[in-house]
Protein backbone atom coordinates (compact mmCIF):
# COMPACT_ATOMS: atom_id res chain seq x y z
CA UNK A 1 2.30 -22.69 -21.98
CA UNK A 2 1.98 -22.32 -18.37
CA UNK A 3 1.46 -18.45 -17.01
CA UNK A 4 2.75 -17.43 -14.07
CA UNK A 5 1.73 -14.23 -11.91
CA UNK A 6 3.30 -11.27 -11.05
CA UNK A 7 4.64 -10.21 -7.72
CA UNK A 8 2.24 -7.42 -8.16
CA UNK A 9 -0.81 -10.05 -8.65
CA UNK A 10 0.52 -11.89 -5.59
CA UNK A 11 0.31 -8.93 -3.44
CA UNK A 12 -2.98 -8.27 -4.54
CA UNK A 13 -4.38 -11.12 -3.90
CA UNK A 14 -2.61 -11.44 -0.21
CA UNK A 15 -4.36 -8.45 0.91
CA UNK A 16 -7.70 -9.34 -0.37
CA UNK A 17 -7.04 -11.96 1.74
CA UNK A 18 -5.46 -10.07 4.67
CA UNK A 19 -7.07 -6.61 4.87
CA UNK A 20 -6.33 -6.01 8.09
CA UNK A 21 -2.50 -5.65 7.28
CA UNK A 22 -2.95 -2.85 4.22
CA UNK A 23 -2.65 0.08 7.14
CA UNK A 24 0.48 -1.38 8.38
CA UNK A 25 1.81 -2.09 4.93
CA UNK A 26 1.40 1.67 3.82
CA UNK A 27 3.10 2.81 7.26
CA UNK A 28 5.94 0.70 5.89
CA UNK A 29 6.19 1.46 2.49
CA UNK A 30 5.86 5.37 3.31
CA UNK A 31 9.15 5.25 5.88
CA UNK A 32 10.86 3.29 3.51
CA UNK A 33 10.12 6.33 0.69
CA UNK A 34 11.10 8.61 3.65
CA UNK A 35 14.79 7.16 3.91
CA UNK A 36 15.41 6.05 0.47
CA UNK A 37 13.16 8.71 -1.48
CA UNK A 38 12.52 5.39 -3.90
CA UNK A 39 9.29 7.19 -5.72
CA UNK A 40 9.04 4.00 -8.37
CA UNK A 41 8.89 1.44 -5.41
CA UNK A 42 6.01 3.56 -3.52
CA UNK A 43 4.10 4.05 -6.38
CA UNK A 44 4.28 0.32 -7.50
CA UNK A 45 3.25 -0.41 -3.88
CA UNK A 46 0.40 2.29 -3.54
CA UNK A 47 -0.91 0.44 -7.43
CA UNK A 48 -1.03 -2.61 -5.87
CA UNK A 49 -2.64 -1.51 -2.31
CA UNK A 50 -4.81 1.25 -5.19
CA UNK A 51 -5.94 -1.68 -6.70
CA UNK A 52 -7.14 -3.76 -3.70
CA UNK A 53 -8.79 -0.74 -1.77
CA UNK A 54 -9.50 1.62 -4.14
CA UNK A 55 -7.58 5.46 -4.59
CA UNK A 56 -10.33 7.12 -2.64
CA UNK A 57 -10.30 4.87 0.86
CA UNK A 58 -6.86 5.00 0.84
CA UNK A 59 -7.02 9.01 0.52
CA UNK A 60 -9.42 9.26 3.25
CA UNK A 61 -7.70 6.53 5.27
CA UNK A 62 -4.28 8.93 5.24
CA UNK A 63 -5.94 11.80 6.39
CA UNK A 64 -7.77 10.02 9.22
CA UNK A 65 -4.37 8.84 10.28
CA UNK A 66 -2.84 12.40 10.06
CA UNK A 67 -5.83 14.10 12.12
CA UNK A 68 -5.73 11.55 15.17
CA UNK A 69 -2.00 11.28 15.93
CA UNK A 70 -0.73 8.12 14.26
CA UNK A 71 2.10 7.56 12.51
CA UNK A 72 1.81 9.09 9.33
CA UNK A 73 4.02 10.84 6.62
């Protein structure tokens, strides 16, 4: 029997390939929380970004954001 992957698998694997578009991709995903307040569809997007970058970058990454300016939530 033939096994297929998950959308989550194929968004892993398109930012291992693409790392450069995580940052934008979490910009995204946090003003889509901020007008649809969607918690299960951010967290199953931070798992998959979690998963690819690991929990601390993507802490440290947020804050950096915050502290310089950029557009953060």
């Amino acid at each position: 029997m033939r096994k297929f992957r998950t959308l989550d698998e194929l968004e892993e694997e398109y930012f291992r390939k693409h790392p450069e578009e995580i940052n934008d991709y979490l910009t995204e995903i946090f003003q889509e929380y901020a007008e649809d307040n969607d918690s299960g569809a951010l967290l199953a997007s931070l798992r998959v970004v979690a998963r690819v970058r690991g929990i601390s970058e993507i802490g440290e990454n947020r804050h950096d954001n915050q502290v310089v300016g950029e557009t953060a939530i």
